[in-house]
C-alpha atoms as a PDB file:
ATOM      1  CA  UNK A   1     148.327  18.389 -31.086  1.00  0.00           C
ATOM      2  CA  UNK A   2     147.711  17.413 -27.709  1.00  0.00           C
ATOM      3  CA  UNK A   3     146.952  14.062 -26.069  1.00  0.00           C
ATOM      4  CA  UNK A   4     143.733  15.248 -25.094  1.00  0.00           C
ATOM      5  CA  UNK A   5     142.616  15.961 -29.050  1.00  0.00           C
ATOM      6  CA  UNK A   6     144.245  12.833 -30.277  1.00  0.00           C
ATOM      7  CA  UNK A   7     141.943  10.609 -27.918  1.00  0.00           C
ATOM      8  CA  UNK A   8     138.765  12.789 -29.325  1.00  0.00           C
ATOM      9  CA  UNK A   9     139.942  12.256 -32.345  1.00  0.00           C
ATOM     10  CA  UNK A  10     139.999   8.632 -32.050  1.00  0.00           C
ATOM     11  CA  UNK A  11     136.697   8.410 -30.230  1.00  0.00           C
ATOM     12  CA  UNK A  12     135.367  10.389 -32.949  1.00  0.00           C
ATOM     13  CA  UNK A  13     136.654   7.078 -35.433  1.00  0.00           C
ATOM     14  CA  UNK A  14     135.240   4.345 -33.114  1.00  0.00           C
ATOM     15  CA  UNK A  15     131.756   6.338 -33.180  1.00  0.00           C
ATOM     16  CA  UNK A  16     131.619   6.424 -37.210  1.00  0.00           C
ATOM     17  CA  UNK A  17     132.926   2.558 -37.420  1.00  0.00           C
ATOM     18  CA  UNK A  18     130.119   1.987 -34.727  1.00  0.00           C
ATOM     19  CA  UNK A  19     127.832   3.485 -37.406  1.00  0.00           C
ATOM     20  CA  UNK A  20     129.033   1.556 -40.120  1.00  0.00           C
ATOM     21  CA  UNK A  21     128.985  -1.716 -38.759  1.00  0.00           C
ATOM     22  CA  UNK A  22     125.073  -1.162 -38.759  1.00  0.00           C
ATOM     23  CA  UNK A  23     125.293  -1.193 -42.688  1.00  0.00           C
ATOM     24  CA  UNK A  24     125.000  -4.959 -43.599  1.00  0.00           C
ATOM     25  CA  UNK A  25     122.428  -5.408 -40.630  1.00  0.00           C
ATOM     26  CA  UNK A  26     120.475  -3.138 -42.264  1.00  0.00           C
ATOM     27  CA  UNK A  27     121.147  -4.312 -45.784  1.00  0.00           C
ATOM     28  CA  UNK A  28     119.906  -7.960 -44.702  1.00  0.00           C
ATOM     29  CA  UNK A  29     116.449  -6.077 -44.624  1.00  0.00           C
ATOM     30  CA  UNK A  30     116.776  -4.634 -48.244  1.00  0.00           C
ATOM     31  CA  UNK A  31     113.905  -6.206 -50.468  1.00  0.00           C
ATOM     32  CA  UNK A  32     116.030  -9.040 -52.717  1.00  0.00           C
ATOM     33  CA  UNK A  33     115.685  -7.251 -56.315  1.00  0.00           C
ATOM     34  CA  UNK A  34     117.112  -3.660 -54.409  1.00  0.00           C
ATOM     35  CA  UNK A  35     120.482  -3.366 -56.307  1.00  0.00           C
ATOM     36  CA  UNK A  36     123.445  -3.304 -54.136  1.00  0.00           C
ATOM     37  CA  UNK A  37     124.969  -0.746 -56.362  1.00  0.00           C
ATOM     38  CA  UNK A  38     121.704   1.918 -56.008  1.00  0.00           C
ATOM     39  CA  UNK A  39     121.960   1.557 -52.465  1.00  0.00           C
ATOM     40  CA  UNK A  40     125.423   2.398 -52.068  1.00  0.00           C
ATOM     41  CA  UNK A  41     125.085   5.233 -54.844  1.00  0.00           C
ATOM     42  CA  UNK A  42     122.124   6.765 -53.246  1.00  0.00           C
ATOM     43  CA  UNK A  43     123.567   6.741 -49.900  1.00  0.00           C
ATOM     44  CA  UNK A  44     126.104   8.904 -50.610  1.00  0.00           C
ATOM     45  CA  UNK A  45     123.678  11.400 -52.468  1.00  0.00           C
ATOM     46  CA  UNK A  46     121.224  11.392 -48.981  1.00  0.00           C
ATOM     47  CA  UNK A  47     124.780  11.887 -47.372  1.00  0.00           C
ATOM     48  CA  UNK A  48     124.919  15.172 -49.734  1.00  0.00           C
ATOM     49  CA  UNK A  49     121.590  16.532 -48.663  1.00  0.00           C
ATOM     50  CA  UNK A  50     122.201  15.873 -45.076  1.00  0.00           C
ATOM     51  CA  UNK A  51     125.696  17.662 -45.224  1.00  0.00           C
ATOM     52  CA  UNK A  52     123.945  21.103 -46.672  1.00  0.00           C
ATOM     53  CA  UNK A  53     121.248  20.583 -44.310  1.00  0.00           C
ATOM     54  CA  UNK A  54     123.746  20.444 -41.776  1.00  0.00           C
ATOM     55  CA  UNK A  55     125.562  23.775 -42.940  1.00  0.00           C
ATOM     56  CA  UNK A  56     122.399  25.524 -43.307  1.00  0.00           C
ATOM     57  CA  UNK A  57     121.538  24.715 -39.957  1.00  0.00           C
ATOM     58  CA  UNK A  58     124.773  26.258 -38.794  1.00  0.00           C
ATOM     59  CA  UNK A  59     124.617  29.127 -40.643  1.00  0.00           C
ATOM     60  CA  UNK A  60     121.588  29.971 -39.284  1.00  0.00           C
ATOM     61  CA  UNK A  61     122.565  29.678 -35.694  1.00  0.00           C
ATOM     62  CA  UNK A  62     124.930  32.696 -37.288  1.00  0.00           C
ATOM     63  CA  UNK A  63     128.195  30.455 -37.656  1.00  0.00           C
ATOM     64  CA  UNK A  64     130.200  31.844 -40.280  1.00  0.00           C
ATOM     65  CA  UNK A  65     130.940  28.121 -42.288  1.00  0.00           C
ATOM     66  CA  UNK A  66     131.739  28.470 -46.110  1.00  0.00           C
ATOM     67  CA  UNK A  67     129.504  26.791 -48.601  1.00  0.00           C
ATOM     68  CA  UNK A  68     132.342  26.838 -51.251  1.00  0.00           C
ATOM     69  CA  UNK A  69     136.152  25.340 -51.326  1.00  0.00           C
ATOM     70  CA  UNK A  70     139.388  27.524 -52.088  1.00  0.00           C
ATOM     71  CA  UNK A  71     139.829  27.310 -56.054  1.00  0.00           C
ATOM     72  CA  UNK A  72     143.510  25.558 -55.160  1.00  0.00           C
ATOM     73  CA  UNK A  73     141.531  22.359 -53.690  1.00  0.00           C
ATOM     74  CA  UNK A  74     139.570  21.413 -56.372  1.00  0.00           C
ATOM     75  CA  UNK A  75     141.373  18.990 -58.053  1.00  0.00           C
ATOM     76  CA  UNK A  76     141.965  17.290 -54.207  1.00  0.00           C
ATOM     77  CA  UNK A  77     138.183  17.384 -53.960  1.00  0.00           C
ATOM     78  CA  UNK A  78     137.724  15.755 -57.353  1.00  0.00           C
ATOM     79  CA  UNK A  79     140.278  12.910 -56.192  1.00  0.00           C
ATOM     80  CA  UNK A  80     138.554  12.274 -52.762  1.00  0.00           C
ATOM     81  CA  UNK A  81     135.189  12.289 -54.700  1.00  0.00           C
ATOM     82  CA  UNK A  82     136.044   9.578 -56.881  1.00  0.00           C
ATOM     83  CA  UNK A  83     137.953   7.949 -54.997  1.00  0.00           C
ATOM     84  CA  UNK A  84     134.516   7.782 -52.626  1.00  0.00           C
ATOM     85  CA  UNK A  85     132.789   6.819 -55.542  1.00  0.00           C
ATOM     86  CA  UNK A  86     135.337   3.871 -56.599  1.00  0.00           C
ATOM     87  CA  UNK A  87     135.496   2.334 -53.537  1.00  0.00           C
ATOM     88  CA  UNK A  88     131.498   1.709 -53.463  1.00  0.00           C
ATOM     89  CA  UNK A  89     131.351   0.469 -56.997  1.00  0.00           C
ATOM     90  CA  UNK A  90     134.857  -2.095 -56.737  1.00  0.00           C
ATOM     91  CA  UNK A  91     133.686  -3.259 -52.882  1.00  0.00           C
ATOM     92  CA  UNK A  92     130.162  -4.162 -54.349  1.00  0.00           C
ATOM     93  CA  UNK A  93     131.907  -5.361 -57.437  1.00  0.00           C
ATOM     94  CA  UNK A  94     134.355  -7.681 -55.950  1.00  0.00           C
ATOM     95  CA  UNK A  95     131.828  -8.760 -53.212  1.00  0.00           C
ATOM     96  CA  UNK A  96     129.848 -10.302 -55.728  1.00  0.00           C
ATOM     97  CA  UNK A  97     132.798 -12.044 -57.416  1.00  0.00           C
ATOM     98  CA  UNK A  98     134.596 -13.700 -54.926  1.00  0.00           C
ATOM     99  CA  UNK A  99     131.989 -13.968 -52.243  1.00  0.00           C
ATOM    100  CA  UNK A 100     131.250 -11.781 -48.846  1.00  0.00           C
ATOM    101  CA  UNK A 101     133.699 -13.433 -46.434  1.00  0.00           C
ATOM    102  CA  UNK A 102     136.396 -13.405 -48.864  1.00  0.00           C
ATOM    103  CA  UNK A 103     135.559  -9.752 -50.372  1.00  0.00           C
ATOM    104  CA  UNK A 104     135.279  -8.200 -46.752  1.00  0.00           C
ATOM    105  CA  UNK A 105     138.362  -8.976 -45.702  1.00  0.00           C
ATOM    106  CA  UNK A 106     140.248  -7.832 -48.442  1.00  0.00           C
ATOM    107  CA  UNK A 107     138.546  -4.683 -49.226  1.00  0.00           C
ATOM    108  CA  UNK A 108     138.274  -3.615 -44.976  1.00  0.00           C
ATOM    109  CA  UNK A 109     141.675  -5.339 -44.067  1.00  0.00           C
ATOM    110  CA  UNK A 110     143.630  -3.508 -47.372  1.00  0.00           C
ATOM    111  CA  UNK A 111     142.826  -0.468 -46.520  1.00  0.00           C
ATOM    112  CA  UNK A 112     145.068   0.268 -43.459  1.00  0.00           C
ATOM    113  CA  UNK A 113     147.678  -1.085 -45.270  1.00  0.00           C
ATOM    114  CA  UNK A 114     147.476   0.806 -48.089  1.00  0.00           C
ATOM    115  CA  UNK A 115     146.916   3.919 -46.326  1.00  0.00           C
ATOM    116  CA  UNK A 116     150.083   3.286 -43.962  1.00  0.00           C
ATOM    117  CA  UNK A 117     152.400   2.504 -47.073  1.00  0.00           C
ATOM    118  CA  UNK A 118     150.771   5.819 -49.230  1.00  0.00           C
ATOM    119  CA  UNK A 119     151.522   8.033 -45.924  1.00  0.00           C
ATOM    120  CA  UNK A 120     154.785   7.175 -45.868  1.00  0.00           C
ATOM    121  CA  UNK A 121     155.683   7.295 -49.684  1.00  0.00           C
ATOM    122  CA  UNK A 122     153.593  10.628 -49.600  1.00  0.00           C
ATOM    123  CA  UNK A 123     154.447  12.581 -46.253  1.00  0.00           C
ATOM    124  CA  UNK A 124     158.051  10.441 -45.638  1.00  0.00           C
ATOM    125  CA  UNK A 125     156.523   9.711 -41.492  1.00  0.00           C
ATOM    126  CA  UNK A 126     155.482   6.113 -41.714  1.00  0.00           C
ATOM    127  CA  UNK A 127     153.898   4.851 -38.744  1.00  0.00           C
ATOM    128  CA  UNK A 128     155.803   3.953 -35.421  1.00  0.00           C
ATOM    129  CA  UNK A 129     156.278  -0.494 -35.513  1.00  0.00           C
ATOM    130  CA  UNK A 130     153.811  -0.499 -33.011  1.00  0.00           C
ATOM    131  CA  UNK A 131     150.875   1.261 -35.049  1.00  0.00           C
ATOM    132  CA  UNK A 132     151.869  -1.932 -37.699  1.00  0.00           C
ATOM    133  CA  UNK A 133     151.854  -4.316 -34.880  1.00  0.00           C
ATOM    134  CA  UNK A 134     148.367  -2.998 -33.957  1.00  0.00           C
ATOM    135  CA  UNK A 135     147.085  -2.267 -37.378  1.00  0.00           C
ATOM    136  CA  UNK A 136     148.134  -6.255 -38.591  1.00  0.00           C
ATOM    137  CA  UNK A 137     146.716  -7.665 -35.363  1.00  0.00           C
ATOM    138  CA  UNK A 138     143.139  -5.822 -36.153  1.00  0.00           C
ATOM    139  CA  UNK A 139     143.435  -7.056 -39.886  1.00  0.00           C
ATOM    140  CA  UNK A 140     144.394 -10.341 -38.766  1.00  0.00           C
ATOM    141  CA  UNK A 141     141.526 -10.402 -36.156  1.00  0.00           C
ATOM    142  CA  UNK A 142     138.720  -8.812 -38.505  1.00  0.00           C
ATOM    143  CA  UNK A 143     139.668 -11.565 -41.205  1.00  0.00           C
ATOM    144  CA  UNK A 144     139.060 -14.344 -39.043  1.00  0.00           C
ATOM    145  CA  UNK A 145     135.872 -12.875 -37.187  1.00  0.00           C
ATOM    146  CA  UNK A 146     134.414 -12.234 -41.515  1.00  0.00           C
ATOM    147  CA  UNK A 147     135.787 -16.054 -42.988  1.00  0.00           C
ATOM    148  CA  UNK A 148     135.001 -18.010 -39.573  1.00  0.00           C
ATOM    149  CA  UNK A 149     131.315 -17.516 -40.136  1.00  0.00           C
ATOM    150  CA  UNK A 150     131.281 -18.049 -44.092  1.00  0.00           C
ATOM    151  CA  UNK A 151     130.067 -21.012 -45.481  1.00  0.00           C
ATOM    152  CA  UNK A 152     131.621 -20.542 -48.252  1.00  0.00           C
ATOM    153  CA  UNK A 153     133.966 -22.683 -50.710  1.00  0.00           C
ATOM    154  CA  UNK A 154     137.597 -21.752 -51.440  1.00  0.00           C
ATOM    155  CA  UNK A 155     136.424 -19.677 -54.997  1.00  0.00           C
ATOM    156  CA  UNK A 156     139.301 -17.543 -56.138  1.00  0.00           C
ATOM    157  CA  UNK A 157     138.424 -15.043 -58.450  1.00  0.00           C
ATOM    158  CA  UNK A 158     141.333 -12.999 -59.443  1.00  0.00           C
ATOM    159  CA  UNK A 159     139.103 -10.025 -61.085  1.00  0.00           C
ATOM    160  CA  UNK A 160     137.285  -9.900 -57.847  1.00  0.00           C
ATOM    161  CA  UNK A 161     140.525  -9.887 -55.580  1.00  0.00           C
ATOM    162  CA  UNK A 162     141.709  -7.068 -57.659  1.00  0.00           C
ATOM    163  CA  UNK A 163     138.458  -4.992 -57.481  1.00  0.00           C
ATOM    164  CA  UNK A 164     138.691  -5.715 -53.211  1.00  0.00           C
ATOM    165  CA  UNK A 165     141.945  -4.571 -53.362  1.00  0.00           C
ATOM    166  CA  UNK A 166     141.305  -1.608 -55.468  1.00  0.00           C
ATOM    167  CA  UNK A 167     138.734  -0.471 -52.974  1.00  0.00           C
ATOM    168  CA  UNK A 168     140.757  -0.586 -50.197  1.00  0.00           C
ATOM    169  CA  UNK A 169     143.285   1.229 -51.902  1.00  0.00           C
ATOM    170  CA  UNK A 170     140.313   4.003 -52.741  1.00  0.00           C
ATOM    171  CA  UNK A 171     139.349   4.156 -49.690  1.00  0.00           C
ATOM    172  CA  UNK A 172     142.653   5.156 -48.449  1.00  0.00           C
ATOM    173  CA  UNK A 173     143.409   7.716 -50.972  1.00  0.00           C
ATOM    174  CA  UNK A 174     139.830   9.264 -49.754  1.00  0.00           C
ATOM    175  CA  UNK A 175     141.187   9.489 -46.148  1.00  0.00           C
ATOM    176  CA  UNK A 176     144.400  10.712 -46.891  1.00  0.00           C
ATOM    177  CA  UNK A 177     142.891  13.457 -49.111  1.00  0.00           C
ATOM    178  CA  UNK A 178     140.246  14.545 -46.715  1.00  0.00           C
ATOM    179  CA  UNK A 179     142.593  14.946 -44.118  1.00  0.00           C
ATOM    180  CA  UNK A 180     144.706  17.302 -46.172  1.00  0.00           C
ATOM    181  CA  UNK A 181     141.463  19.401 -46.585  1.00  0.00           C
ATOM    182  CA  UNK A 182     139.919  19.390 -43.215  1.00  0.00           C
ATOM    183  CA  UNK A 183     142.860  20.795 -41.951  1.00  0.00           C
ATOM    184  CA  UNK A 184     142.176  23.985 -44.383  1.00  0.00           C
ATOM    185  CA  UNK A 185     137.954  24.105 -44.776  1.00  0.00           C
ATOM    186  CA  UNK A 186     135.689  23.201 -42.541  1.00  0.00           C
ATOM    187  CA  UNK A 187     134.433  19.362 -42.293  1.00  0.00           C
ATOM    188  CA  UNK A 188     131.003  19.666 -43.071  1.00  0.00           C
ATOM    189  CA  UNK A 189     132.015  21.495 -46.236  1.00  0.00           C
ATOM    190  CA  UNK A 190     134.667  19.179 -47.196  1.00  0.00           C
ATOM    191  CA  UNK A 191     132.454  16.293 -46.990  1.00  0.00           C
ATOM    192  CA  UNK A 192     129.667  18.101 -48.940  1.00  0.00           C
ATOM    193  CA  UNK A 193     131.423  18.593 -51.610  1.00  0.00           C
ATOM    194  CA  UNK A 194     133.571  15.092 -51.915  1.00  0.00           C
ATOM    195  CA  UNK A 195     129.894  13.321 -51.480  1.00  0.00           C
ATOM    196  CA  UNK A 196     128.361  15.572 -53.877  1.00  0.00           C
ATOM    197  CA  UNK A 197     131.329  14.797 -56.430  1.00  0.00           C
ATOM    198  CA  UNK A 198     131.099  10.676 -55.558  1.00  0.00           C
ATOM    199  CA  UNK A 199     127.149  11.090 -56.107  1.00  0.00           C
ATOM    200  CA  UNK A 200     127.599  12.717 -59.538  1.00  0.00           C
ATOM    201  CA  UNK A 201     130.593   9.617 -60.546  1.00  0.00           C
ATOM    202  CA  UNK A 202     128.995   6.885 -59.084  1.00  0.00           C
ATOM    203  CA  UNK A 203     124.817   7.297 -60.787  1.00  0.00           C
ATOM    204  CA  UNK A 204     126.125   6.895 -64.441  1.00  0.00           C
ATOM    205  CA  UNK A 205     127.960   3.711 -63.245  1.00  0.00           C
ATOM    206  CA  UNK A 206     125.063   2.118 -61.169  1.00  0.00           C
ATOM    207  CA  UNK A 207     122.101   3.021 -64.011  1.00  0.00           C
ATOM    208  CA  UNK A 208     124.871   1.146 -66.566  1.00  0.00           C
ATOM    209  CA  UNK A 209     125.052  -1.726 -64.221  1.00  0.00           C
ATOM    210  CA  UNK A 210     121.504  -2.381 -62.826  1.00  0.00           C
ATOM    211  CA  UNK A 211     119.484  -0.070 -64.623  1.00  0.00           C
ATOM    212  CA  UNK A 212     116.532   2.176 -63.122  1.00  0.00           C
ATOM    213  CA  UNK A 213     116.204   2.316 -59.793  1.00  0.00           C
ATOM    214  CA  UNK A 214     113.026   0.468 -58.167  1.00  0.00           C
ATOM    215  CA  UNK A 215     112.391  -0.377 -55.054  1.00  0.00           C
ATOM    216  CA  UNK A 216     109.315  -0.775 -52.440  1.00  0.00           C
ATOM    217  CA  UNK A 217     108.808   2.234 -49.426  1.00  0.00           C
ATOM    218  CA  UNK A 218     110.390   0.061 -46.884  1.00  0.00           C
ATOM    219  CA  UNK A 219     113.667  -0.212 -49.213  1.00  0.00           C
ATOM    220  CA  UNK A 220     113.784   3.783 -49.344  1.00  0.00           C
ATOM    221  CA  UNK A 221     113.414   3.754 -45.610  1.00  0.00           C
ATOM    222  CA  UNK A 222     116.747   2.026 -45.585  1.00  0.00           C
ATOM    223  CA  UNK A 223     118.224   3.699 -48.488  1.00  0.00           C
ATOM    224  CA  UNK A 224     117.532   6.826 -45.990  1.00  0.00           C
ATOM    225  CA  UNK A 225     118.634   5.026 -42.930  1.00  0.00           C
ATOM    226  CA  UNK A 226     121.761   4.562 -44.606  1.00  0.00           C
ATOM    227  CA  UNK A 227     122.206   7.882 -46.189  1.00  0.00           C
ATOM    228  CA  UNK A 228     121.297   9.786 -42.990  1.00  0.00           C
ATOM    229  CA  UNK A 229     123.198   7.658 -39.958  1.00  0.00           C
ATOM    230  CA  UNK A 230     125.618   5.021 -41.596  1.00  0.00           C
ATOM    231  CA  UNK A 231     126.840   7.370 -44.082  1.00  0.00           C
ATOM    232  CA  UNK A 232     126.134  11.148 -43.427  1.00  0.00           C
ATOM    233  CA  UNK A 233     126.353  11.676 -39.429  1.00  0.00           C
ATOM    234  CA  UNK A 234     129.418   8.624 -39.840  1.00  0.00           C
ATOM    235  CA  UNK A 235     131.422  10.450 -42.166  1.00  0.00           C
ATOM    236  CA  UNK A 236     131.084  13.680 -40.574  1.00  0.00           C
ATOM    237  CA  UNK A 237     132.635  12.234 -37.537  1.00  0.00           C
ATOM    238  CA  UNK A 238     135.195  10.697 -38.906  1.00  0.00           C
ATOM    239  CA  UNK A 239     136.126  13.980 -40.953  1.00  0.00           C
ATOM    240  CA  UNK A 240     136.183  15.807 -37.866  1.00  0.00           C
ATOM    241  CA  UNK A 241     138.262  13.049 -36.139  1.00  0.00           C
ATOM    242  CA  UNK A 242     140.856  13.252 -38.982  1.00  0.00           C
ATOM    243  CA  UNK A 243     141.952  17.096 -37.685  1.00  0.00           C
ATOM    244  CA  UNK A 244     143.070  15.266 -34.559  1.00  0.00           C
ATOM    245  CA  UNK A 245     144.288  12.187 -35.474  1.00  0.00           C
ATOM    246  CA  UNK A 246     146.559  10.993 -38.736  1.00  0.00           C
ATOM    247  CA  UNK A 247     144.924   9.482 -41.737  1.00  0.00           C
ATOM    248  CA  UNK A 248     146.439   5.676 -41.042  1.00  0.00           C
ATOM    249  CA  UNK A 249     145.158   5.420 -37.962  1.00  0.00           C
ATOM    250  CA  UNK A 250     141.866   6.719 -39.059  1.00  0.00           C
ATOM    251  CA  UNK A 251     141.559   3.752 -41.640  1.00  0.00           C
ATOM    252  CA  UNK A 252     142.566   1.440 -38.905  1.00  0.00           C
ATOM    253  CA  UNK A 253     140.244   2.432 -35.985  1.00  0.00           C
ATOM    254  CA  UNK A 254     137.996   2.401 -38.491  1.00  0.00           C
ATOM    255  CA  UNK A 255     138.175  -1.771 -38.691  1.00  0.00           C
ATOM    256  CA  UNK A 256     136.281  -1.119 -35.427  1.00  0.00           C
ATOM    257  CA  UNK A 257     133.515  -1.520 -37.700  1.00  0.00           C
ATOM    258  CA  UNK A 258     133.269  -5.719 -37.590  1.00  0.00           C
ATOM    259  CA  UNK A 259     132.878  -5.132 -33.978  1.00  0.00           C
ATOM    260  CA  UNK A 260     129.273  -3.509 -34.172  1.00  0.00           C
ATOM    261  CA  UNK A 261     128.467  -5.810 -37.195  1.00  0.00           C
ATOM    262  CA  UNK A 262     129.507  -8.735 -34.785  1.00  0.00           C
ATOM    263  CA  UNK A 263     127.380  -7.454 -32.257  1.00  0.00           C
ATOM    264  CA  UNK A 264     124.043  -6.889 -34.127  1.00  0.00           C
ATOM    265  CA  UNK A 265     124.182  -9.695 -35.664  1.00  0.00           C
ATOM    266  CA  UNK A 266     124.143 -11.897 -32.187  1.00  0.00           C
ATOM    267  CA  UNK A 267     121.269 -10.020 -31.033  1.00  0.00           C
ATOM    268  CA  UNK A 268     119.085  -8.882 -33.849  1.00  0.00           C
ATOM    269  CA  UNK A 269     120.023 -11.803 -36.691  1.00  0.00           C
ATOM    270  CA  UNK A 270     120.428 -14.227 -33.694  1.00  0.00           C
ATOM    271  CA  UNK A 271     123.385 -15.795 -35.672  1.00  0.00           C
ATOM    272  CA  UNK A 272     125.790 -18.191 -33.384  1.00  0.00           C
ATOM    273  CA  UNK A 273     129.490 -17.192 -34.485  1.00  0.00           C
ATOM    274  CA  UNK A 274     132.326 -19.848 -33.551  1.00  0.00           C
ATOM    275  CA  UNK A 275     135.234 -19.891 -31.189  1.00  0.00           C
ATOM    276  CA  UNK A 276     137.400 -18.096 -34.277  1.00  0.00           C
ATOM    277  CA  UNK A 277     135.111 -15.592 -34.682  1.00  0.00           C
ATOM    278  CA  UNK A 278     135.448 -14.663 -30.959  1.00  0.00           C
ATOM    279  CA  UNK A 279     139.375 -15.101 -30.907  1.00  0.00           C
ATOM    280  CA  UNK A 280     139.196 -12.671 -33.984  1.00  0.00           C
ATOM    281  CA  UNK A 281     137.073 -10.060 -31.844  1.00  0.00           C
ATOM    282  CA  UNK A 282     139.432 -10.134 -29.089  1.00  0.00           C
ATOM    283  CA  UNK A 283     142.462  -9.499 -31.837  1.00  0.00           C
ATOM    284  CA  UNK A 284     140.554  -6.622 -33.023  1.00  0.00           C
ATOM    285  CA  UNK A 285     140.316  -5.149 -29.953  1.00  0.00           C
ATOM    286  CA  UNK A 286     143.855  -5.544 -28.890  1.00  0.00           C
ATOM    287  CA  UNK A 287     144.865  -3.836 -32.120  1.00  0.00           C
ATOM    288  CA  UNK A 288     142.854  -1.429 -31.595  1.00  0.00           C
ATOM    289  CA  UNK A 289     144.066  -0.288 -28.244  1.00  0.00           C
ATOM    290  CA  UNK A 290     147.296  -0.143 -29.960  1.00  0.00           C
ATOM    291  CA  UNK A 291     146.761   1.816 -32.189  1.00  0.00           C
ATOM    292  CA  UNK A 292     144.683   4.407 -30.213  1.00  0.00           C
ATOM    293  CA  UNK A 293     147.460   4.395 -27.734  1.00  0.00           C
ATOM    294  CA  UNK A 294     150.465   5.187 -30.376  1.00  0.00           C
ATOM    295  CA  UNK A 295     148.396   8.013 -31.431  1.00  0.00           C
ATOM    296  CA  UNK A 296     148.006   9.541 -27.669  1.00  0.00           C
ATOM    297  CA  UNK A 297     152.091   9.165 -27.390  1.00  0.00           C
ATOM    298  CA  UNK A 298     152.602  10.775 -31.069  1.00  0.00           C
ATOM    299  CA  UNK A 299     150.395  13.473 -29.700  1.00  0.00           C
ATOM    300  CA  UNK A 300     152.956  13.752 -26.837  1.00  0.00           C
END
C-alpha cells in the first residue's frame, strides 16, 4: 500500500462522513409522525436499489463486475448485513431512551473504540499510540461539540446506554467485515448485498415497532434523499476507501461526520453553538489529522 492510496483512501472516509453529517439536517425536515425506525430501514433498501443501479450501469459500459459473492463469503455477508441492520435499530433505540446528546455520543464515539480493540483481538496489529491519541481526542472532541448544545437533563437510562453501545459495537463489526470482503469482490457488490441483507433484517423489526409505514410525498423525498446520497453514494465511498485504508481508522475518520452536522446546522438551522462546542470542533479536527497522518506513515 502506498502513501499515495492511503491518503485516497482517507479522503474517500472524510467524503462519506461529509455525507452523513447531512442526515439529522435532513431528518429535522421529516413530517413529526414519520417513524425514525422506517426511515432508517428504508434507507438502506433505496441504498440497495441504487447499488444494482450502479452495477448495471457498469456493466453496461462493458465492465466485467460480478453480481454474485464467492459461496465462502456468505456467512461474512450475513454478519455485515445484520450487523448494518442492528446498528440502525439499537442507535434509534437508545436515542430515544436516553436522549440525542447523550445517545450520539455513545453510539458515534464507541465505535472507534470498539473497532480498534476487535482489530487487535482479531488481526493481533492494534493501532500505533498515536492512532489512540488521535482517535480519543476526536471522541473526546465530538462528545463535547453533541452534549454542549443539549438542553437536556442528566437522565441515565441504562437500557438505552447499552443499546448506544451495542450500536457502536455493530457498527464496527460491519467495517471490519466489509473490509475483509472488499479486498476479495468488488465494492459495489459487497455493499449490494450487505444492504440488501440489512433491508431484509431490519423491515420485520421496524413494522413490529411502528407499524405500517405512512408518510406525506415530501417525507419520501427525504426517505430518497437519504437512501440515494447519505446512505448509498456514502457507503460506496467509504467501501472503496476501506481497500486503502484499515478498518479502525475508517470508523474514526468517519467521526468527521459532527463536523458537517456542525456546519449545516449554523447555516441552514441558524442554531448558535457555545464556546464548547467550538473547542470540541477544533479537537475533532486535530484527531483527525492524526489519524490520517498515522495511516500515510503505516502506508510507508
Amino acid at each position: 500500500m502506498t502513501k499515495h492510496a492511503s491518503l485516497t483512501g482517507a479522503g474517500m472516509v472524510l467524503a462519506a462522513a461529509a455525507l452523513w453529517g447531512t442526515t439529522g439536517t435532513a431528518q429535522s425536515f421529516a413530517p413529526l409522525d414519520t417513524s425514525p425506525f422506517w426511515i432508517g430501514t428504508l434507507r438502506m433498501a433505496i441504498a440497495t436499489l441504487f447499488f444494482a443501479a450502479f452495477i448495471g450501469w457498469r456493466r453496461q459500459r462493458g465492465e466485467r463486475i460480478a453480481l454474485s459473492m464467492a459461496p465462502a463469503t456468505w456467512r461474512w455477508v450475513l454478519l455485515a448485513g445484520l450487523c448494518m441492520a442492528g446498528y440502525n435499530l439499537s442507535f434509534f433505540a437508545g436515542v430515544r431512551a436516553t436522549g440525542v446528546a447523550i445517545g450520539t455520543a455513545i453510539a458515534v464515539g464507541s465505535g472507534p473504540a470498539w473497532a480498534g480493540l476487535l482489530q487487535a483481538l482479531v488481526s493481533r496489529t492494534p493501532p500505533a499510540p498515536a492512532w489512540w491519541a488521535g482517535t480519543l481526542l476526536a471522541i473526546g472532541g465530538g462528545g463535547l461539540m453533541v452534549m454542549s448544545g443539549s438542553g437536556e437533563g442528566s437522565r441515565v437510562d441504562l437500557a438505552g446506554l447499552a443499546l448506544c453501545l451495542g450500536s457502536g459495537l455493530c457498527y464496527a463489526i460491519y467495517t471490519l467485515v466489509s473490509q475483509r470482503l472488499v479486498r476479495r469482490s468488488p465494492p459495489a457488490t459487497v455493499t449490494l448485498w450487505l444492504f440488501a441483507t440489512a433491508s431484509v433484517a431490519a423491515m420485520p423489526a421496524a413494522l413490529l415497532i411502528s407499524g405500517p409505514f405512512s408518510t406525506t410525498p415530501a417525507g419520501w423525498v427525504l426517505v430518497a434523499y437519504l437512501g440515494l446520497v447519505s446512505t448509498g453514494i456514502a457507503y460506496l465511498l467509504f467501501s472503496h476507501a476501506l481497500r486503502h485504508i484499515s478498518g479502525a481508522s475508517g470508523v474514526t475518520l468517519a467521526l468527521a461526520e459532527p463536523v458537517t452536522a456542525f456546519g449545516l446546522a449554523l447555516v441552514v438551522l441558524h442554531e448558535r453553538p457555545g464556546p464548547w462546542a467550538f473547542a470540541g470542533l477544533a479537537m475533532v479536527l486535530a484527531g483527525l489529522l492524526i489519524v490520517v497522518w498515522t495511516e500515510a506513515r503505516r502506508a510507508r
